[in-house]
N, C-alpha and C. Protein backbone atom coordinates (compact mmCIF):
# COMPACT_ATOMS: atom_id res chain seq x y z
N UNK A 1 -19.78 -6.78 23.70
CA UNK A 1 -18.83 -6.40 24.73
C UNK A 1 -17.61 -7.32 24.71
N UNK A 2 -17.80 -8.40 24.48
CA UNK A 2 -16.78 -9.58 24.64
C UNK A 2 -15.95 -9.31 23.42
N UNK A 3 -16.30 -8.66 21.84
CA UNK A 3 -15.66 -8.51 21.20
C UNK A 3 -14.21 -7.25 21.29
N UNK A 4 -14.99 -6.49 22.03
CA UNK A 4 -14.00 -5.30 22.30
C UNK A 4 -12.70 -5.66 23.20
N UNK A 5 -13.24 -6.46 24.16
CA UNK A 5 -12.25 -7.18 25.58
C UNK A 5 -11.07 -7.73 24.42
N UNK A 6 -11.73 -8.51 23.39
CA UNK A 6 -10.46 -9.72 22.75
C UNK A 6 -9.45 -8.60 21.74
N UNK A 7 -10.52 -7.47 21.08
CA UNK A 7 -9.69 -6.69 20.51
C UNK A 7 -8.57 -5.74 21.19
N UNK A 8 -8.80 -5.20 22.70
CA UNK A 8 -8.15 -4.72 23.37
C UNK A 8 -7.17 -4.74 23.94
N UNK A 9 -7.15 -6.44 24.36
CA UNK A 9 -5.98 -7.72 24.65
C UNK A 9 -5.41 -7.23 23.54
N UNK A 10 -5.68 -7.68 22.65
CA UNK A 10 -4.64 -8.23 21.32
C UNK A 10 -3.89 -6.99 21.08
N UNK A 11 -4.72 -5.83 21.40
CA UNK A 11 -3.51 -4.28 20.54
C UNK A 11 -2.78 -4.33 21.75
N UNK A 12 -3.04 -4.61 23.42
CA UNK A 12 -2.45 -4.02 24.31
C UNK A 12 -1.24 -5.51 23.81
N UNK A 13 -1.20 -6.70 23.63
CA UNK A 13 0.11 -7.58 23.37
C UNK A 13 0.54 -7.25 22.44
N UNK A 14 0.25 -6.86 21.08
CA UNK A 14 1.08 -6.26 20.27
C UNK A 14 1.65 -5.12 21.11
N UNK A 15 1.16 -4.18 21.18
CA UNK A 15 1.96 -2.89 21.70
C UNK A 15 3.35 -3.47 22.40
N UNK A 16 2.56 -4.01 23.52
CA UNK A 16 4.16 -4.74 24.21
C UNK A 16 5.05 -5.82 23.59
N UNK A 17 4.50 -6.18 22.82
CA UNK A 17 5.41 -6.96 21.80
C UNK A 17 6.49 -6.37 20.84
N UNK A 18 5.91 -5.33 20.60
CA UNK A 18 6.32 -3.88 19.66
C UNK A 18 7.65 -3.14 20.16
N UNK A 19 7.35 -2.68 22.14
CA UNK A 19 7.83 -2.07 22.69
C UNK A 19 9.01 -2.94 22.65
N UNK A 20 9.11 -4.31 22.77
CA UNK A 20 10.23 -5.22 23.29
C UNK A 20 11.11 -5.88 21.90
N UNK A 21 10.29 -5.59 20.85
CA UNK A 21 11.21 -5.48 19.59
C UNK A 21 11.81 -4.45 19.32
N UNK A 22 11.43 -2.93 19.69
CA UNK A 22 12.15 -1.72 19.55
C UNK A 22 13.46 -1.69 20.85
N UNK A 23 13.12 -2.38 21.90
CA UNK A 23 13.96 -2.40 22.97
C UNK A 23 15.47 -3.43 22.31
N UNK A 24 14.73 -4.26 21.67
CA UNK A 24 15.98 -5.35 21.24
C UNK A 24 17.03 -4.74 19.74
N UNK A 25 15.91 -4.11 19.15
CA UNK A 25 16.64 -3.88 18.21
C UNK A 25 17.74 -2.78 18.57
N UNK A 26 17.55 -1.77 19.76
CA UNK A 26 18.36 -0.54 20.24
C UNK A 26 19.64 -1.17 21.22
N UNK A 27 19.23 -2.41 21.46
CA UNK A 27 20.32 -3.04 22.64
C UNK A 27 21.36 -4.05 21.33
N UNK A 28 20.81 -3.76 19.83
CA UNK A 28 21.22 -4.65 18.62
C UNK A 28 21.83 -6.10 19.08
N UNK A 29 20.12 -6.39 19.19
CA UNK A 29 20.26 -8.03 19.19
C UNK A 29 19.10 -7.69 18.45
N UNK A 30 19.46 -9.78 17.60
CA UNK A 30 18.73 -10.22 16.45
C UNK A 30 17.36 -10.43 17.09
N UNK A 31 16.44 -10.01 16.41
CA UNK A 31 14.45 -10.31 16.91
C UNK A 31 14.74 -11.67 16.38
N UNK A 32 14.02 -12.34 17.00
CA UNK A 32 13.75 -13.98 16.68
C UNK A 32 12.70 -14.18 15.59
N UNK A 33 12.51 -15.09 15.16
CA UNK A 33 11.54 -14.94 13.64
C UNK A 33 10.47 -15.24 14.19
N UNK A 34 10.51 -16.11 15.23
CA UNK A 34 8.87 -16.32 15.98
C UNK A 34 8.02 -14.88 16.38
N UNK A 35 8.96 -14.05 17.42
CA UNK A 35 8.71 -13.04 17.54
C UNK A 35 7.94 -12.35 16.18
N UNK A 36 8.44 -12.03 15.13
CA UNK A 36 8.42 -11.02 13.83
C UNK A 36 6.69 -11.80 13.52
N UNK A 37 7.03 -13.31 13.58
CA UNK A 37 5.74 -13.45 13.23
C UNK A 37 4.50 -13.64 13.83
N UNK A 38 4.57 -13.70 15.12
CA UNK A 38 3.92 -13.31 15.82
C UNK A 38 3.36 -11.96 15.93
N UNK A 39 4.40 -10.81 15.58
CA UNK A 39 3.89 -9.49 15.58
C UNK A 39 3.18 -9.19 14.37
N UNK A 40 3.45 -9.69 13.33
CA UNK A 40 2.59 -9.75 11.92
C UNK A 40 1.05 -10.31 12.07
N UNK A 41 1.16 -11.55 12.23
CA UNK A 41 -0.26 -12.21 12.95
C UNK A 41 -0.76 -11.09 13.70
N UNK A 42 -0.94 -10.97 14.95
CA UNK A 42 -1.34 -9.97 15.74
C UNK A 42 -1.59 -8.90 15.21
N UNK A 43 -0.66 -8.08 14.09
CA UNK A 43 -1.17 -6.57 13.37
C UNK A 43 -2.43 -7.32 12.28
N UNK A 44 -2.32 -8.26 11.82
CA UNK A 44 -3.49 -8.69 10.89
C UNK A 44 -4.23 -9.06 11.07
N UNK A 45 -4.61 -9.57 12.39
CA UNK A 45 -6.04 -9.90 13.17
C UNK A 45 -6.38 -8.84 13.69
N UNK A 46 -5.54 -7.90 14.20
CA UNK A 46 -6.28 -6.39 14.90
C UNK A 46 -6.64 -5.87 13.64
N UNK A 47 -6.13 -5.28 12.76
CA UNK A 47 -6.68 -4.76 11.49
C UNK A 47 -7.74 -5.07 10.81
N UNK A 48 -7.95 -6.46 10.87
CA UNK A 48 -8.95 -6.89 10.55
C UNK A 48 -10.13 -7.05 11.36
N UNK A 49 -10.04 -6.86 12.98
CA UNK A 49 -11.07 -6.63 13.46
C UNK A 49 -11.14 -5.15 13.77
N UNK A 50 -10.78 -4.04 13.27
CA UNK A 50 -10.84 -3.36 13.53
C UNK A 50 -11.51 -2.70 12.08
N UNK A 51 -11.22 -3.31 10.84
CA UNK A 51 -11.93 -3.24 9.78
C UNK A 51 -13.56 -3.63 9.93
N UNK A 52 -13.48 -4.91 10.84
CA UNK A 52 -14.98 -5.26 10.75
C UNK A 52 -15.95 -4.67 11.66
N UNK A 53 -14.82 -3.60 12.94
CA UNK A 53 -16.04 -2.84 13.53
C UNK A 53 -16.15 -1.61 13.06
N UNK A 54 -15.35 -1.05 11.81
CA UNK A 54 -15.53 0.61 11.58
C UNK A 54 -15.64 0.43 10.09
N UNK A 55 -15.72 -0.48 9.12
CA UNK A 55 -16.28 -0.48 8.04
C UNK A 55 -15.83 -0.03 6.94
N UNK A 56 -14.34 0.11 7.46
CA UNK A 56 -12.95 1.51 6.25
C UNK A 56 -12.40 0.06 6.22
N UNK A 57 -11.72 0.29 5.08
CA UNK A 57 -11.03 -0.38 4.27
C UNK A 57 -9.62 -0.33 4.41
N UNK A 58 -9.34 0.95 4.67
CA UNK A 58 -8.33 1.88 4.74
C UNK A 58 -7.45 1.15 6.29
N UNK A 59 -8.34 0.53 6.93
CA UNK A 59 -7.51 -0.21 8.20
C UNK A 59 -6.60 -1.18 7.47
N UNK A 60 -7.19 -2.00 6.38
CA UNK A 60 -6.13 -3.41 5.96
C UNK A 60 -4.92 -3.03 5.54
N UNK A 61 -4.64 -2.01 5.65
CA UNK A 61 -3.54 -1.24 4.72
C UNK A 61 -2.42 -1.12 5.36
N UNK A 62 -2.42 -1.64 7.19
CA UNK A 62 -1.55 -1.23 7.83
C UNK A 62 -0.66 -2.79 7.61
N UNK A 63 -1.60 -3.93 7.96
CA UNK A 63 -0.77 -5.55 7.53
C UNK A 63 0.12 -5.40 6.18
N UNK A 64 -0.50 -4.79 5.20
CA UNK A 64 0.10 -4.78 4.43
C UNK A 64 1.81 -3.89 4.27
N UNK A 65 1.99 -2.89 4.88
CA UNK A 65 3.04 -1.99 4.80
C UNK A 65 4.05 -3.10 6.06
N UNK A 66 3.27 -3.89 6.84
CA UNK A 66 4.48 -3.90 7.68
C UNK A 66 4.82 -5.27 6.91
N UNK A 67 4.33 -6.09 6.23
CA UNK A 67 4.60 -7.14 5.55
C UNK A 67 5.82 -6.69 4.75
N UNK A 68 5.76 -5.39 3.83
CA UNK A 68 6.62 -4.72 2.86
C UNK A 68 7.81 -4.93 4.01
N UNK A 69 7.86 -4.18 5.08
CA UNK A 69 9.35 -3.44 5.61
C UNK A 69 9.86 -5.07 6.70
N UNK A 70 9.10 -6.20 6.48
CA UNK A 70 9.30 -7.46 7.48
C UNK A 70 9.87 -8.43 6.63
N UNK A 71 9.01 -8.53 5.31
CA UNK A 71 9.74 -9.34 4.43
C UNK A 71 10.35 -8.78 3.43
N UNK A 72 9.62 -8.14 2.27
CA UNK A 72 9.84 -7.86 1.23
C UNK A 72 11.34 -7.16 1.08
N UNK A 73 11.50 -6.03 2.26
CA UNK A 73 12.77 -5.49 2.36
C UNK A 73 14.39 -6.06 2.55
N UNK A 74 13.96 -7.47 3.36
CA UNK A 74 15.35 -8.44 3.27
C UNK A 74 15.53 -9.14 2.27
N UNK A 75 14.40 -9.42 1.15
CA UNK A 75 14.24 -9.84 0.11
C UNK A 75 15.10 -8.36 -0.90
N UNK A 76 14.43 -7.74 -0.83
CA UNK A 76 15.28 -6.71 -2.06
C UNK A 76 17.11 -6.34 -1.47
N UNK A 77 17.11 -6.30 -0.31
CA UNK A 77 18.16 -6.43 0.62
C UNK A 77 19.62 -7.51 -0.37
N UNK A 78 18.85 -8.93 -0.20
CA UNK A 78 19.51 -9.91 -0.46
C UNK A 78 19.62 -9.62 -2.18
N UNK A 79 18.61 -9.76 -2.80
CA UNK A 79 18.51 -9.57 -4.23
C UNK A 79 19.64 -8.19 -5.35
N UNK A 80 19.87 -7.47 -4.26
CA UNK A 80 20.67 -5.95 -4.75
C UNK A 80 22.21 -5.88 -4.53
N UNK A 81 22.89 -5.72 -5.06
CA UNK A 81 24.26 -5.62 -4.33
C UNK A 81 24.56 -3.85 -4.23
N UNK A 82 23.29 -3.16 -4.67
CA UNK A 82 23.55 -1.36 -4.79
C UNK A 82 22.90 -1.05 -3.56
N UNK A 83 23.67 -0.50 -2.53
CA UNK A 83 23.53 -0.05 -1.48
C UNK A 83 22.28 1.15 -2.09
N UNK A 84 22.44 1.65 -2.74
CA UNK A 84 21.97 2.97 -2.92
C UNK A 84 20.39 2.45 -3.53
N UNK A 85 19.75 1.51 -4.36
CA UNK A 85 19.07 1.12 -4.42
C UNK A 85 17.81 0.47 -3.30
N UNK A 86 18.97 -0.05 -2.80
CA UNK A 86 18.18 -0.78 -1.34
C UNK A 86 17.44 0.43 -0.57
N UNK A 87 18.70 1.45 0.04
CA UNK A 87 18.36 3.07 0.66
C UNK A 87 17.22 3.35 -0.09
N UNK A 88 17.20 3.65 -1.17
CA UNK A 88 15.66 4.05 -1.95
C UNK A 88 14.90 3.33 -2.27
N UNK A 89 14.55 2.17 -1.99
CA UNK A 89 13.36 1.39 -1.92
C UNK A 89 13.11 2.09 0.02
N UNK A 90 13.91 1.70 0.80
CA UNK A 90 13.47 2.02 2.30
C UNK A 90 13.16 3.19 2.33
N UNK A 91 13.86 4.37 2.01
CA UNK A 91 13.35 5.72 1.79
C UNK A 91 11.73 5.66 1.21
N UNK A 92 11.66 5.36 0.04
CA UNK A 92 10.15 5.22 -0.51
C UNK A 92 9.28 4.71 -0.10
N UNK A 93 9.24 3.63 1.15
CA UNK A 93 8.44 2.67 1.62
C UNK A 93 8.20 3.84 2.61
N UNK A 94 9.25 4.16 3.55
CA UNK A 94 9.23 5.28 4.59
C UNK A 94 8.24 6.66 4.33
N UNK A 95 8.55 7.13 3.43
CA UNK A 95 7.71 8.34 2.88
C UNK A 95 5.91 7.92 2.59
N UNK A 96 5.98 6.59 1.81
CA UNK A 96 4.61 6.13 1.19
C UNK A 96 3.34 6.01 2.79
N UNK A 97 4.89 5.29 3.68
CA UNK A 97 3.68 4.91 4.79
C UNK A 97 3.31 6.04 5.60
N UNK A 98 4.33 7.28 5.61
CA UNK A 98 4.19 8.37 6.84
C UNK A 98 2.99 9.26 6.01
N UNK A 99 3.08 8.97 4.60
CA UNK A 99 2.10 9.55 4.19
C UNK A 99 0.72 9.24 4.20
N UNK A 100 0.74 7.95 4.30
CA UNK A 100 -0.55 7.50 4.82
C UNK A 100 -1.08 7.35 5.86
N UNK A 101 -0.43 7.23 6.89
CA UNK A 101 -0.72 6.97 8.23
C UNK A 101 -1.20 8.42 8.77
N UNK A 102 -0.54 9.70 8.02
CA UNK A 102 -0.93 10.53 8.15
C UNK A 102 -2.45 10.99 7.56
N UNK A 103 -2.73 10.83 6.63
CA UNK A 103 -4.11 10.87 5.58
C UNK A 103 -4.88 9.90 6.70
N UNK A 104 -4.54 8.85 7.45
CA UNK A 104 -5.43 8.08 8.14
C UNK A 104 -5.99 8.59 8.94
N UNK A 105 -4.70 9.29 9.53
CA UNK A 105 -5.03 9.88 11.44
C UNK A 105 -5.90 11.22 11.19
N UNK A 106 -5.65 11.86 9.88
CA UNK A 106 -6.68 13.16 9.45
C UNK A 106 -7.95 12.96 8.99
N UNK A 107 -8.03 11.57 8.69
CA UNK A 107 -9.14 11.24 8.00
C UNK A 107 -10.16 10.95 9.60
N UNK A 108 -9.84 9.78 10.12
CA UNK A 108 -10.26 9.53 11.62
C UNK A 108 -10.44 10.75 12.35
N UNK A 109 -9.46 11.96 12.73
CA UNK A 109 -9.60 12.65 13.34
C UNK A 109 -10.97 13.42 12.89
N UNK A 110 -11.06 13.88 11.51
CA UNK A 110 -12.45 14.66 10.99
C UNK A 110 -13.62 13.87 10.95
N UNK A 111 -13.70 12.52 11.45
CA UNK A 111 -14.95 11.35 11.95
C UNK A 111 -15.33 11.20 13.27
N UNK A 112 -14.17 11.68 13.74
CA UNK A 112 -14.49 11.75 15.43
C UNK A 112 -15.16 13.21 15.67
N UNK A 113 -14.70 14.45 14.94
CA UNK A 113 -15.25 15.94 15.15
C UNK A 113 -16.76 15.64 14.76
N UNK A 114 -17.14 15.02 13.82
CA UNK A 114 -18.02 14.97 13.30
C UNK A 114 -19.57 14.89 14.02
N UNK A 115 -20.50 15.62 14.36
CA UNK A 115 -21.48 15.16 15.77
C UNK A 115 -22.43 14.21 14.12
N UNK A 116 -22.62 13.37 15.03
CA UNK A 116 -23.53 12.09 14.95
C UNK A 116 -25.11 13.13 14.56
């Protein structure tokens, strides 16, 4: 029981952590780096306890994509001077994850129909 309480905390502070980085970024002010990493931490401890109570693999996958669009992307950002390059790495990251997140939520959804 006590494990569910700490996992529940943690998605309900991300969420609002989430909500107040989407709020900042629409009012375009800079997210603070503490913030970013704080929200990283937090998606990789929920993922990972959320891996260790449902036994899919397929959960670690989410730390990983937001790592891509948190770091990796200001990295190819800085590294490119082709606008158009940069656009299609973000385009491709965009497509790779909606495609998965989708395969996730279909996959979960046909585990939940499923009678025991």
């Amino acid at each position: 029981m006590k494990f569910k309480s700490i996992t529940m905390t943690l998605e309900i502070l991300l969420f609002v952590l989430g909500v107040a980085g989407c709020i900042m970024m629409v009012m375009q002010m800079k997210l603070p780096i503490a913030m970013l990493t704080i929200i990283t931490m937090l998606l990789i401890i929920c993922s990972t306890f959320d891996f260790i109570k449902t036994q899919k693999l397929r959960k670690l996958v989410y730390p990983i994509i937001t790592t891509y669009f948190l770091l990796i992307m200001p990295i190819i950002e800085k590294c490119t001077n082709n606008e158009v390059f940069f656009v299609g790495f973000a385009v491709l990251g965009c497509v790779i994850t909606v495609i998965f997140v989708y395969k996730d939520l279909t996959i979960s959804n046909k585990e939940i129909e499923l009678p025991h």
